[in-house]
PDB file of N, CA and C in Angstrom:
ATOM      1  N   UNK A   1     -46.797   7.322  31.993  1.00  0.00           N
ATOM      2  CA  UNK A   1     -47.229   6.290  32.912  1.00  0.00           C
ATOM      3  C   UNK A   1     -47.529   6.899  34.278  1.00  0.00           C
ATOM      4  N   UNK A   2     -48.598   6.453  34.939  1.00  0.00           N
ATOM      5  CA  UNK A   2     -48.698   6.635  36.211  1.00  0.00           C
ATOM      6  C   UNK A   2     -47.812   5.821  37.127  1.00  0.00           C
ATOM      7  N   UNK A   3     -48.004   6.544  38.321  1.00  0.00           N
ATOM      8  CA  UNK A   3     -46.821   5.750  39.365  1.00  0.00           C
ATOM      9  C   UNK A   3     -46.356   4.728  39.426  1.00  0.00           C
ATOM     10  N   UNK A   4     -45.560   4.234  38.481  1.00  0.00           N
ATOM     11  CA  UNK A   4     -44.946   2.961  38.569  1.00  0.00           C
ATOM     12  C   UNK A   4     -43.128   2.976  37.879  1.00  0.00           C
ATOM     13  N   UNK A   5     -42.922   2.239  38.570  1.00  0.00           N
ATOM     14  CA  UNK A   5     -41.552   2.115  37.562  1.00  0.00           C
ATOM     15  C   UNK A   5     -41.966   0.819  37.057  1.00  0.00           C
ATOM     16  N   UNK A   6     -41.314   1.567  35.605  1.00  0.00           N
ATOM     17  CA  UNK A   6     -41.289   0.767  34.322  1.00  0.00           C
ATOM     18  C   UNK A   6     -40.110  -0.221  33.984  1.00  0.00           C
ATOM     19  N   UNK A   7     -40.989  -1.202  33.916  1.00  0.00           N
ATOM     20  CA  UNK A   7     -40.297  -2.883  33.396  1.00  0.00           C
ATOM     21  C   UNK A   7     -39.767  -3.190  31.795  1.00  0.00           C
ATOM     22  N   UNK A   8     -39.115  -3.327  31.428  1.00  0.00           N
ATOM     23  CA  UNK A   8     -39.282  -3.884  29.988  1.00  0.00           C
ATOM     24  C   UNK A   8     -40.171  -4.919  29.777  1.00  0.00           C
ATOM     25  N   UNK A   9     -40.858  -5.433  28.723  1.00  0.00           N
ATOM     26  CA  UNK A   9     -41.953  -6.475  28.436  1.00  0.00           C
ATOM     27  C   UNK A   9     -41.013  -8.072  29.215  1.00  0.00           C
ATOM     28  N   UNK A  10     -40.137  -8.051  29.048  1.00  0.00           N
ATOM     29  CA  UNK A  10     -39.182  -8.808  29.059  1.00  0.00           C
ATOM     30  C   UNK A  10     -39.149  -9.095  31.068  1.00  0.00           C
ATOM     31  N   UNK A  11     -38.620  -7.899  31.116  1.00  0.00           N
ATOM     32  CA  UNK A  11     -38.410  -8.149  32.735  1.00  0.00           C
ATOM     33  C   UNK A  11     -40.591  -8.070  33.387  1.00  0.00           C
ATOM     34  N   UNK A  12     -40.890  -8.139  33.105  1.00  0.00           N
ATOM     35  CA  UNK A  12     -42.605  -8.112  33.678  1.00  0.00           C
ATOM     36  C   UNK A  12     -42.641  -9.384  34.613  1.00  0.00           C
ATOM     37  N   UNK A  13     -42.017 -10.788  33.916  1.00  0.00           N
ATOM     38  CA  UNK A  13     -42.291 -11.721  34.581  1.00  0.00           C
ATOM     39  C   UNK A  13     -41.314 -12.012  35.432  1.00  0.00           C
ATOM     40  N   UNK A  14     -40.867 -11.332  36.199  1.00  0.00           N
ATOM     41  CA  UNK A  14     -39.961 -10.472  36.984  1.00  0.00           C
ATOM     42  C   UNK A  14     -40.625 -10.620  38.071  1.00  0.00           C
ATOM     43  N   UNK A  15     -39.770 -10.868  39.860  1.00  0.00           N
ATOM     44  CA  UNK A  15     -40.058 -10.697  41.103  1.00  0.00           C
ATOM     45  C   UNK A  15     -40.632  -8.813  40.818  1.00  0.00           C
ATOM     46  N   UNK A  16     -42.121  -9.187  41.373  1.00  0.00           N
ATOM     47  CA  UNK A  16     -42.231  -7.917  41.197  1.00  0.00           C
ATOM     48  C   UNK A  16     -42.526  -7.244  42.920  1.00  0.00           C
ATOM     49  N   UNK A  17     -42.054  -6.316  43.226  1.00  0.00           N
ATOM     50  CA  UNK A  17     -42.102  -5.802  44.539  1.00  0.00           C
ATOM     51  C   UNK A  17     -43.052  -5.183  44.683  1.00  0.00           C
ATOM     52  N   UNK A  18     -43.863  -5.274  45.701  1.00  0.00           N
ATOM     53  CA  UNK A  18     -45.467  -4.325  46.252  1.00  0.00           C
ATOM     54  C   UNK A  18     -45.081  -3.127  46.782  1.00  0.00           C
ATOM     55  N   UNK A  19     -44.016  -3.199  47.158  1.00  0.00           N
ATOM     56  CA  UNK A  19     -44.095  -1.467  47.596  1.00  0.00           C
ATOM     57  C   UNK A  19     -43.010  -0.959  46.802  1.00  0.00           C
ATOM     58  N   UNK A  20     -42.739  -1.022  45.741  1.00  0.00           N
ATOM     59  CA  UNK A  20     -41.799  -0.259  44.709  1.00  0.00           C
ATOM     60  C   UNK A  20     -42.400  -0.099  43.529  1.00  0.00           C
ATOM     61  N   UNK A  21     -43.433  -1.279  42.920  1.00  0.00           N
ATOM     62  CA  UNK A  21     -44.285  -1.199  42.148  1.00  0.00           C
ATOM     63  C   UNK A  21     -45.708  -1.434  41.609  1.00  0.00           C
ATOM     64  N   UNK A  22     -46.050  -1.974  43.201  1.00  0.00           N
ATOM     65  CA  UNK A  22     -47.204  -1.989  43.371  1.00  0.00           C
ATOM     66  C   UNK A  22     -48.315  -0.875  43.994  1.00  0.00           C
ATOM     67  N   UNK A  23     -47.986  -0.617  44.896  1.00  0.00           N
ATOM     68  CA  UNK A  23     -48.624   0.593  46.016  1.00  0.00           C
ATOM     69  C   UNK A  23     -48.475   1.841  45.283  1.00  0.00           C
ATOM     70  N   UNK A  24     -47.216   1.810  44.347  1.00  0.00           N
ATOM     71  CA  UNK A  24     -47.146   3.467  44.064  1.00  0.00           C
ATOM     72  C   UNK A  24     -48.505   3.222  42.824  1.00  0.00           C
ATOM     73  N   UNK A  25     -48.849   2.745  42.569  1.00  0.00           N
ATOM     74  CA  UNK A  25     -49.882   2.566  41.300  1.00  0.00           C
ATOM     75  C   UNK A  25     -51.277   2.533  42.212  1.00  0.00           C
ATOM     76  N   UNK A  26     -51.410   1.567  43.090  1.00  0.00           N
ATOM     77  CA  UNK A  26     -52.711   1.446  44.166  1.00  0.00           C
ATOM     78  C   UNK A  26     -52.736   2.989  44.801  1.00  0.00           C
ATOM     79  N   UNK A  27     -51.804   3.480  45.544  1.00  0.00           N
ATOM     80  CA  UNK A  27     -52.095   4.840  46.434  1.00  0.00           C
ATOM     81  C   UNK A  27     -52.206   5.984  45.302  1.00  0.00           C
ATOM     82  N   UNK A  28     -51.673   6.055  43.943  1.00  0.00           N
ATOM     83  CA  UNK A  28     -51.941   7.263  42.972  1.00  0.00           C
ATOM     84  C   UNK A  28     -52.800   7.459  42.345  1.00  0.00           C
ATOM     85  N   UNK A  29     -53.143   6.259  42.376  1.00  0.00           N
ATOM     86  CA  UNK A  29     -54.647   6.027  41.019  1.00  0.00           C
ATOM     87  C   UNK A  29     -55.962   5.850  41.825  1.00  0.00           C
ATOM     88  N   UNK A  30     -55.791   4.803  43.788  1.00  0.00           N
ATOM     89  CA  UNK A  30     -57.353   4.448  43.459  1.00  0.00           C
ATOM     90  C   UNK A  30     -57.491   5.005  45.087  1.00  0.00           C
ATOM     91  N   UNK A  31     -56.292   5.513  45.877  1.00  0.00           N
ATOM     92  CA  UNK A  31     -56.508   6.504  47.181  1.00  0.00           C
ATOM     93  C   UNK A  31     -56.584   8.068  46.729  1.00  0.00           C
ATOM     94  N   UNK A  32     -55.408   8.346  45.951  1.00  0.00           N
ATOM     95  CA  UNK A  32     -55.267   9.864  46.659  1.00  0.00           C
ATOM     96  C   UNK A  32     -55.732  10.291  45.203  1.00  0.00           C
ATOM     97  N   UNK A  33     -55.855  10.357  43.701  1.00  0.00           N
ATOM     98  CA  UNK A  33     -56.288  10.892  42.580  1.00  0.00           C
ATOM     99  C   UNK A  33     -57.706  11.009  42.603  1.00  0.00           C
ATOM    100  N   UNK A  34     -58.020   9.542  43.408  1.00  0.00           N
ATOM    101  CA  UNK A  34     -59.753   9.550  43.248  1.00  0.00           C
ATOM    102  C   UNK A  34     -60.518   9.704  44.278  1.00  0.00           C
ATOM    103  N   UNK A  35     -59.792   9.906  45.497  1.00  0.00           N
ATOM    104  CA  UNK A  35     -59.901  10.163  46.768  1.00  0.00           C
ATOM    105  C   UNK A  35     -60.991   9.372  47.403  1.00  0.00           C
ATOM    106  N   UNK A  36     -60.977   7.876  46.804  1.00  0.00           N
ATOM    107  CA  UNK A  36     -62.078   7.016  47.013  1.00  0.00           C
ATOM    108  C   UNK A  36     -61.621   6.223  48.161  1.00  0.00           C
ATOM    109  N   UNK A  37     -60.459   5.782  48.347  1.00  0.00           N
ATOM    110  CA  UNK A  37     -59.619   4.747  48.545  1.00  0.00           C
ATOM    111  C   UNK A  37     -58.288   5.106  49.718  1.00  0.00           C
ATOM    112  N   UNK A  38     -59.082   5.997  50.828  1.00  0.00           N
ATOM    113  CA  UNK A  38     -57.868   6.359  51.184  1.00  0.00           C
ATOM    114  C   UNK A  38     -57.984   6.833  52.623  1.00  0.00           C
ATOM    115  N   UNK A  39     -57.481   6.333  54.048  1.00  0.00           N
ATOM    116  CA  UNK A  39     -57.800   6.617  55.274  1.00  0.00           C
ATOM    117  C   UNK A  39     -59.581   6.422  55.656  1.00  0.00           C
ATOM    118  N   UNK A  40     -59.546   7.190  56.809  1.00  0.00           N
ATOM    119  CA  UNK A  40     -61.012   6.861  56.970  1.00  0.00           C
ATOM    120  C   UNK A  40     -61.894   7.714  55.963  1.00  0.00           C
ATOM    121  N   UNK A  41     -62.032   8.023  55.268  1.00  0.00           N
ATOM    122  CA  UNK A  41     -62.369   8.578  53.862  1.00  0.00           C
ATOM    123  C   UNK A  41     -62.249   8.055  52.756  1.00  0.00           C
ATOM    124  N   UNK A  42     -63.300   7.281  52.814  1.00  0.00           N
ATOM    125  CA  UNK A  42     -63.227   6.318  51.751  1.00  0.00           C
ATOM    126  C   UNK A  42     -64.729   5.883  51.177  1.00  0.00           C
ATOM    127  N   UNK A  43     -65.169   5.513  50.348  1.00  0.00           N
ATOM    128  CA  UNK A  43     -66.662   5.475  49.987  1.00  0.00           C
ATOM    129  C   UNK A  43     -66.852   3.924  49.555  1.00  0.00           C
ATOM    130  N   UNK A  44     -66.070   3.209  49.914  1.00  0.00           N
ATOM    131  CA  UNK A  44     -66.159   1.528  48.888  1.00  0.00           C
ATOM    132  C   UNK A  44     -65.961   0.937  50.117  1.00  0.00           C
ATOM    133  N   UNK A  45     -66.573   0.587  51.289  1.00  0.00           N
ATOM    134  CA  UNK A  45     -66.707  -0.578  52.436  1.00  0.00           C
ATOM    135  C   UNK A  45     -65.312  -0.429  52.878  1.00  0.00           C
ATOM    136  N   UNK A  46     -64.524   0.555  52.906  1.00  0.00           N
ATOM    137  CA  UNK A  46     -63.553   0.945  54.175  1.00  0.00           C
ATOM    138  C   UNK A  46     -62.121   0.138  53.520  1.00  0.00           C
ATOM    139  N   UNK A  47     -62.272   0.100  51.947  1.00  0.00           N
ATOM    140  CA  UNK A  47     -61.138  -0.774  51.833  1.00  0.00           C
ATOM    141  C   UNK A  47     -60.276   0.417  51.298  1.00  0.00           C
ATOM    142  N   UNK A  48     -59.221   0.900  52.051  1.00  0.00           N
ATOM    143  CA  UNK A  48     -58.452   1.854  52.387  1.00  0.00           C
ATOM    144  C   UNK A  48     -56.684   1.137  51.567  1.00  0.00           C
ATOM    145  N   UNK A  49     -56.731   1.806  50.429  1.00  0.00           N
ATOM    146  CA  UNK A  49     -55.551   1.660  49.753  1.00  0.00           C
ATOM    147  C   UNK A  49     -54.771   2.660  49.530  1.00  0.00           C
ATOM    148  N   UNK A  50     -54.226   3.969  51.094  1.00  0.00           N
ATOM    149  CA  UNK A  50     -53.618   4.112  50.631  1.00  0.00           C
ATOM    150  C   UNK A  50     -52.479   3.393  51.543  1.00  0.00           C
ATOM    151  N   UNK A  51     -50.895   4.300  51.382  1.00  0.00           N
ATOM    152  CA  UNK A  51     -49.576   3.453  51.217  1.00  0.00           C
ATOM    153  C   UNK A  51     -49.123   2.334  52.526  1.00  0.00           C
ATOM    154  N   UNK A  52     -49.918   2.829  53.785  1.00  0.00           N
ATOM    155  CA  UNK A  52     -49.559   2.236  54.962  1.00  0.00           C
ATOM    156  C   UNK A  52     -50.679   1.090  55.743  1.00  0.00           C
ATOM    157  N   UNK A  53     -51.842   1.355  54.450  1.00  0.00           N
ATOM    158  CA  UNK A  53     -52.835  -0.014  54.753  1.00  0.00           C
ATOM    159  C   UNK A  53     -53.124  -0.950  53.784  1.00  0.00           C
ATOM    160  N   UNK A  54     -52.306  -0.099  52.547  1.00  0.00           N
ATOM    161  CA  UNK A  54     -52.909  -1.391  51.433  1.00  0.00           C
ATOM    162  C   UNK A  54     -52.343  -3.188  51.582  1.00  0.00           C
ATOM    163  N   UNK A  55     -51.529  -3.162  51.817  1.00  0.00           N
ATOM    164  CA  UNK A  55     -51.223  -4.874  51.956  1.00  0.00           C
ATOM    165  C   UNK A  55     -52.518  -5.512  52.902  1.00  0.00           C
ATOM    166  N   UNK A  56     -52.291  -4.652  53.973  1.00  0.00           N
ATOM    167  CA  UNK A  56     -53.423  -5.396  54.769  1.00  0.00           C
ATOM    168  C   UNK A  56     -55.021  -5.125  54.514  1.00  0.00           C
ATOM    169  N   UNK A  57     -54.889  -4.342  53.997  1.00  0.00           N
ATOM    170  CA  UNK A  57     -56.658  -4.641  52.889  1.00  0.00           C
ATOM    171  C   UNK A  57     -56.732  -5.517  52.562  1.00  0.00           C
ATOM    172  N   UNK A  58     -55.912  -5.496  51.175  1.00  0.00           N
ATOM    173  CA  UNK A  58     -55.971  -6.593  50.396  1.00  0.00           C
ATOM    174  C   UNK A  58     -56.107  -7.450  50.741  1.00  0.00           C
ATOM    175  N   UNK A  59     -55.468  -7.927  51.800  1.00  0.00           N
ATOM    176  CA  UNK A  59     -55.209  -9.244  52.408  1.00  0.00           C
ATOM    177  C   UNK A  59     -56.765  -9.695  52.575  1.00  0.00           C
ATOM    178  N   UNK A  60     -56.702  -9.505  53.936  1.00  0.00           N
ATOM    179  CA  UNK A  60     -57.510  -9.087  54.913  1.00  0.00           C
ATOM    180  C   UNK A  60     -58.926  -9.515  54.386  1.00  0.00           C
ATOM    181  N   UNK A  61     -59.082  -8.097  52.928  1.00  0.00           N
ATOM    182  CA  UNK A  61     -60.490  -8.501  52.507  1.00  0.00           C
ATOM    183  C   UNK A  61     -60.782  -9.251  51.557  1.00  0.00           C
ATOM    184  N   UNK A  62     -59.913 -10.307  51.419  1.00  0.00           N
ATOM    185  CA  UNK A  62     -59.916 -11.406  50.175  1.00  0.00           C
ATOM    186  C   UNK A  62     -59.928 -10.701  48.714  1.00  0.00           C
ATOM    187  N   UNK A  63     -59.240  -9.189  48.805  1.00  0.00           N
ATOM    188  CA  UNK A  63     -59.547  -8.978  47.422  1.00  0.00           C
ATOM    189  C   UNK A  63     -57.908  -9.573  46.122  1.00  0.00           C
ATOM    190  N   UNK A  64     -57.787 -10.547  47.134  1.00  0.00           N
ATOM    191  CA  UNK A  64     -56.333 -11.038  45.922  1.00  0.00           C
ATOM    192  C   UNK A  64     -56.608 -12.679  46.524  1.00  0.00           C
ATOM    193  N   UNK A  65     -57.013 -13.788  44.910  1.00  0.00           N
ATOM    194  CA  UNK A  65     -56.468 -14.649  45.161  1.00  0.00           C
ATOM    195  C   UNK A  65     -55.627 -15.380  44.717  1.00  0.00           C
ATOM    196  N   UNK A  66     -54.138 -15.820  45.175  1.00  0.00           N
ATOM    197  CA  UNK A  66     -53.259 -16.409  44.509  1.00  0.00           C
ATOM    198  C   UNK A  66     -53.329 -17.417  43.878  1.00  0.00           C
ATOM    199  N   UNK A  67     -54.264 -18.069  44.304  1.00  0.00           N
ATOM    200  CA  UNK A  67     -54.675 -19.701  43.514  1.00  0.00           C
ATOM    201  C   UNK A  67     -55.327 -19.736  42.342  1.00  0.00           C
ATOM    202  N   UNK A  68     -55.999 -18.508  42.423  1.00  0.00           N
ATOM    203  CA  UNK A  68     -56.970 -17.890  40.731  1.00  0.00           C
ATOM    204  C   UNK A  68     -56.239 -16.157  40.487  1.00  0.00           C
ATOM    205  N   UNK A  69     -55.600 -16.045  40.479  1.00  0.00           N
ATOM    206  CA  UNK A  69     -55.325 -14.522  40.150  1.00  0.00           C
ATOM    207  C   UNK A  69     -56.011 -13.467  39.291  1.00  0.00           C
ATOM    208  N   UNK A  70     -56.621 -14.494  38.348  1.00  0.00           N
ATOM    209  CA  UNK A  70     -57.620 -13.630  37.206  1.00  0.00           C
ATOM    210  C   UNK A  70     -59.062 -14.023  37.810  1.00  0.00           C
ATOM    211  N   UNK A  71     -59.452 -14.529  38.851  1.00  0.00           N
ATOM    212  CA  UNK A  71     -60.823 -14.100  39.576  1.00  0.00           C
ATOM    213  C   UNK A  71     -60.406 -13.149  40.954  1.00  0.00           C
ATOM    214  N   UNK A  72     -59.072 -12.898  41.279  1.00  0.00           N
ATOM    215  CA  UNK A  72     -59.112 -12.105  41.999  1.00  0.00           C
ATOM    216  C   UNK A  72     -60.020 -10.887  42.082  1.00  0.00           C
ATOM    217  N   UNK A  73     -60.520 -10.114  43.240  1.00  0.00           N
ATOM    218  CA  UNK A  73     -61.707  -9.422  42.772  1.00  0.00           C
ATOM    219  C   UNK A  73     -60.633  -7.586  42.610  1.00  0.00           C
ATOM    220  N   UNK A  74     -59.340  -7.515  43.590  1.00  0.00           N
ATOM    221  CA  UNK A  74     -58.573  -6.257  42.623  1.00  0.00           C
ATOM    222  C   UNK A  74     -58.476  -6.544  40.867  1.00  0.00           C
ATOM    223  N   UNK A  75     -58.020  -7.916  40.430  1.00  0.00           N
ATOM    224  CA  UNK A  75     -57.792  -8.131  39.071  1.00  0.00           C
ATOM    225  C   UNK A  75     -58.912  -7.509  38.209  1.00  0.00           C
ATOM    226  N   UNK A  76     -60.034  -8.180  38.814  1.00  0.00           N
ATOM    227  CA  UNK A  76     -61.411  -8.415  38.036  1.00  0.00           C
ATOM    228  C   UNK A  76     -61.697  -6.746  38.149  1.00  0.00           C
ATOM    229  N   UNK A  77     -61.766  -5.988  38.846  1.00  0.00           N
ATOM    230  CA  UNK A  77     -62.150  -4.506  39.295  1.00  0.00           C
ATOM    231  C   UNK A  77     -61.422  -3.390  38.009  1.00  0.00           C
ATOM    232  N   UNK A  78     -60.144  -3.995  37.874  1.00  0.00           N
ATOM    233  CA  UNK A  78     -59.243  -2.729  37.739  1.00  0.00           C
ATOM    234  C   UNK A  78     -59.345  -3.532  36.284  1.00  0.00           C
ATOM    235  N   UNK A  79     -59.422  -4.537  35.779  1.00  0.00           N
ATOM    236  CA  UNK A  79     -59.371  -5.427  34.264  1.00  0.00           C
ATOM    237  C   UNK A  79     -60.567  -5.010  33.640  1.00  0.00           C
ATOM    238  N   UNK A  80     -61.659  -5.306  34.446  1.00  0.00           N
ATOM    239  CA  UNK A  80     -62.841  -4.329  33.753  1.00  0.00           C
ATOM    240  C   UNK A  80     -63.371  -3.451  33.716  1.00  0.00           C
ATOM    241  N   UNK A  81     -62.331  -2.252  33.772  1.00  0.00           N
ATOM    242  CA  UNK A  81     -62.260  -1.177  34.133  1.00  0.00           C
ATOM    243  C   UNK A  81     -63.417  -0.786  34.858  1.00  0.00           C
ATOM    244  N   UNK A  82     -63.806  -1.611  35.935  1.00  0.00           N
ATOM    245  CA  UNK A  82     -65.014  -0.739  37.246  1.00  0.00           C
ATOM    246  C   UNK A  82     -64.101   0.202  38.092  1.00  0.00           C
ATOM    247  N   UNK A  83     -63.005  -0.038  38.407  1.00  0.00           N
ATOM    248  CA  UNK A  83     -62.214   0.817  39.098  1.00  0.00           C
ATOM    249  C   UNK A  83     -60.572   0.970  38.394  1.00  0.00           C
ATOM    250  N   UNK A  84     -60.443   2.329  38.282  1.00  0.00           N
ATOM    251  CA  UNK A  84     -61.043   3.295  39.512  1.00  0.00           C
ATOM    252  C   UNK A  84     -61.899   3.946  38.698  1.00  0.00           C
ATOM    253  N   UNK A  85     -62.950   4.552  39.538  1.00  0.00           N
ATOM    254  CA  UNK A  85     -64.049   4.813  38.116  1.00  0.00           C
ATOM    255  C   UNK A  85     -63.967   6.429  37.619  1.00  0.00           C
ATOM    256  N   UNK A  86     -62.469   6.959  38.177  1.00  0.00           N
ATOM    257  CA  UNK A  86     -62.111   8.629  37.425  1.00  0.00           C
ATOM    258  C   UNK A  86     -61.356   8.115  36.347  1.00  0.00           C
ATOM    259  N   UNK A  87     -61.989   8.483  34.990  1.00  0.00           N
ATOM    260  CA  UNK A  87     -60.859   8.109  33.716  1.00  0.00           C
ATOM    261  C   UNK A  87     -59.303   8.486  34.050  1.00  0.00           C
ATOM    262  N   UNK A  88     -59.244   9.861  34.646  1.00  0.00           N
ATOM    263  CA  UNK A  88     -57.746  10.070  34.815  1.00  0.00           C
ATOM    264  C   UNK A  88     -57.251   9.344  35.985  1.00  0.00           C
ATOM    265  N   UNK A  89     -58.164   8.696  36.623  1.00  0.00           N
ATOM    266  CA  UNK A  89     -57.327   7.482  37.558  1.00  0.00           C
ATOM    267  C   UNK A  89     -57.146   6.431  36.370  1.00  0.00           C
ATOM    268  N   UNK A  90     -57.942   6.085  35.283  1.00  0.00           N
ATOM    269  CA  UNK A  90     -57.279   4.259  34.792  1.00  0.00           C
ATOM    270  C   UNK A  90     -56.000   4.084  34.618  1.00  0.00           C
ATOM    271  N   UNK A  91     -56.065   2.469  35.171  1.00  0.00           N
ATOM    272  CA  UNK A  91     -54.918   1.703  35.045  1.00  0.00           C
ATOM    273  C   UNK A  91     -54.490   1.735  33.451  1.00  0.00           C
ATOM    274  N   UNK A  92     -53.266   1.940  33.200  1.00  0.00           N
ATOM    275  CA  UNK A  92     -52.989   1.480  32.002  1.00  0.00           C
ATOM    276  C   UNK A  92     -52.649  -0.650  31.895  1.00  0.00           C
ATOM    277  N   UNK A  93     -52.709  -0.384  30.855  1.00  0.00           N
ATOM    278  CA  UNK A  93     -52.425  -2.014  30.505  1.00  0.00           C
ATOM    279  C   UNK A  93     -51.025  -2.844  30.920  1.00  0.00           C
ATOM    280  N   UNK A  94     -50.041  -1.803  31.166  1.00  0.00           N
ATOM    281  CA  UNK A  94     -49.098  -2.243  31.518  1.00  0.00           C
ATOM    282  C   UNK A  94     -48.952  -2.756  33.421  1.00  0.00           C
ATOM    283  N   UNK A  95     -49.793  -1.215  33.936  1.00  0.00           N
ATOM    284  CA  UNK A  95     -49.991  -1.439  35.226  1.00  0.00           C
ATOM    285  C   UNK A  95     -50.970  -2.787  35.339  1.00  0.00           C
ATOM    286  N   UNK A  96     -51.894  -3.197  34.966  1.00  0.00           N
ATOM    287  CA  UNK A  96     -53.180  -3.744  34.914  1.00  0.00           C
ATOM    288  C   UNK A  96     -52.339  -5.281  35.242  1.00  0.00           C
ATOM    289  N   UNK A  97     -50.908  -5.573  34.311  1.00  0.00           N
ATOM    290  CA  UNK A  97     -50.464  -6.980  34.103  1.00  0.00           C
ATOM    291  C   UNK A  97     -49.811  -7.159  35.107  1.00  0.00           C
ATOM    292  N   UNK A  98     -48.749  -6.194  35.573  1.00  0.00           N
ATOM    293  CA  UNK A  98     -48.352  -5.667  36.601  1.00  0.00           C
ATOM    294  C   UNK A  98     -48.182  -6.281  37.874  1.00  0.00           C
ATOM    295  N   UNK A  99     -49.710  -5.871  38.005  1.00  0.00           N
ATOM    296  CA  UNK A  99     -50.460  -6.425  39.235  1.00  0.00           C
ATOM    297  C   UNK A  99     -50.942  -7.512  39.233  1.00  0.00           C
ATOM    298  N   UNK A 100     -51.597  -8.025  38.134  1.00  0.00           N
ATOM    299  CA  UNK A 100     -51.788  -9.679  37.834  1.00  0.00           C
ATOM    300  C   UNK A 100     -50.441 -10.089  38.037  1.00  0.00           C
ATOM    301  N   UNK A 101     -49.426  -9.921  37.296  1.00  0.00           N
ATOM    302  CA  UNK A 101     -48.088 -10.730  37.892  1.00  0.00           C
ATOM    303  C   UNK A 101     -47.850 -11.208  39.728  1.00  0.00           C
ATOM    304  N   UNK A 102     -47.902  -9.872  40.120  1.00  0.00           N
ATOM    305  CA  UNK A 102     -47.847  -9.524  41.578  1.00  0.00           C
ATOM    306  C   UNK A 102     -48.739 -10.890  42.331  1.00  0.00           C
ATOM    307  N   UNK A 103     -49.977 -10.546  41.608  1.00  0.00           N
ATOM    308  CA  UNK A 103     -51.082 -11.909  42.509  1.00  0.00           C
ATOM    309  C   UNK A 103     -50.655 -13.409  42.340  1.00  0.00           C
ATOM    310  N   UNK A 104     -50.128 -13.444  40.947  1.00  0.00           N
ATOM    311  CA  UNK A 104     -49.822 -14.765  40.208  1.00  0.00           C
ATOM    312  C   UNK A 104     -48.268 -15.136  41.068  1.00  0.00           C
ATOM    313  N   UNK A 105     -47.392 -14.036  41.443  1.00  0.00           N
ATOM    314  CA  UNK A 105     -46.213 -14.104  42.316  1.00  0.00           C
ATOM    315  C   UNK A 105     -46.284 -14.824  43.616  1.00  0.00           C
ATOM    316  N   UNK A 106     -47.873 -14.833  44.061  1.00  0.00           N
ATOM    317  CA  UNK A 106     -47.964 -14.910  45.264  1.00  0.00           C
ATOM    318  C   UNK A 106     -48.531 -13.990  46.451  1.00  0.00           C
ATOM    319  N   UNK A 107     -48.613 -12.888  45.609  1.00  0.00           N
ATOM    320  CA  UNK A 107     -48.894 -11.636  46.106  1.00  0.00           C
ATOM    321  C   UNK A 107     -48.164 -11.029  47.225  1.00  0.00           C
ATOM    322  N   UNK A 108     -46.957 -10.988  47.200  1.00  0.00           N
ATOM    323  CA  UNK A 108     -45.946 -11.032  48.925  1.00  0.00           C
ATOM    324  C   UNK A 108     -45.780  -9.073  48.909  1.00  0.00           C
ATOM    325  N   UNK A 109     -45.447  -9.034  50.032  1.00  0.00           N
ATOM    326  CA  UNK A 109     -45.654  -8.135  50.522  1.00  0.00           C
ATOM    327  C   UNK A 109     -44.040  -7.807  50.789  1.00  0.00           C
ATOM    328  N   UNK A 110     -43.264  -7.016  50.162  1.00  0.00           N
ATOM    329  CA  UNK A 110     -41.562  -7.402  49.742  1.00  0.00           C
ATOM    330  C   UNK A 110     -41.767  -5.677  49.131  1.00  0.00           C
TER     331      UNK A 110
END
């Protein structure tokens, strides 16, 4: 698995925390592996995920919505696999739900 700590299927629908198991998956896979996503060096409209700006991206650039979580446009990105677009960056399926949980949580920043 890439940067994440691992849930049992069981605990998934679980308070899930953004910076224990969210960010380490956002800053490994779609800032610093693919070096797309990260400080002012970034190639995708400045949306800078790595560890000390991602909440406020996200936020910020409407790419999470809690009221639809599966039109969110991180969901929709990383679900159809457009991002991250280095194979050895993809999300696995576990990360992928993960983060849908996270949006469906509310998306809090915890």
């Amino acid at each position: 698995m890439n940067a994440c700590t691992h849930k049992s299927e069981q605990d998934i629908n679980q308070n899930i925390s953004f910076n224990k198991e969210i960010i380490p998956v956002l800053t490994a896979n779609c800032a610093i592996n693919s070096n797309c996503h990260i400080g002012s060096y970034n190639f995708n409209d400045h949306v800078d995920l790595d560890s000390n700006n991602a909440y406020y991206t996200l936020i910020t650039r409407g790419l999470v919505n809690t009221q639809y979580p599966t039109a969110s446009i991180l969901y929709t990105q990383i679900n159809g696999g457009i991002m991250p677009k280095y194979p050895a960056s993809k999300l696995s399926d576990y990360q992928i739900t993960i983060i849908l949980n996270w949006i469906k949580q509310g998306a809090i920043n915890n």
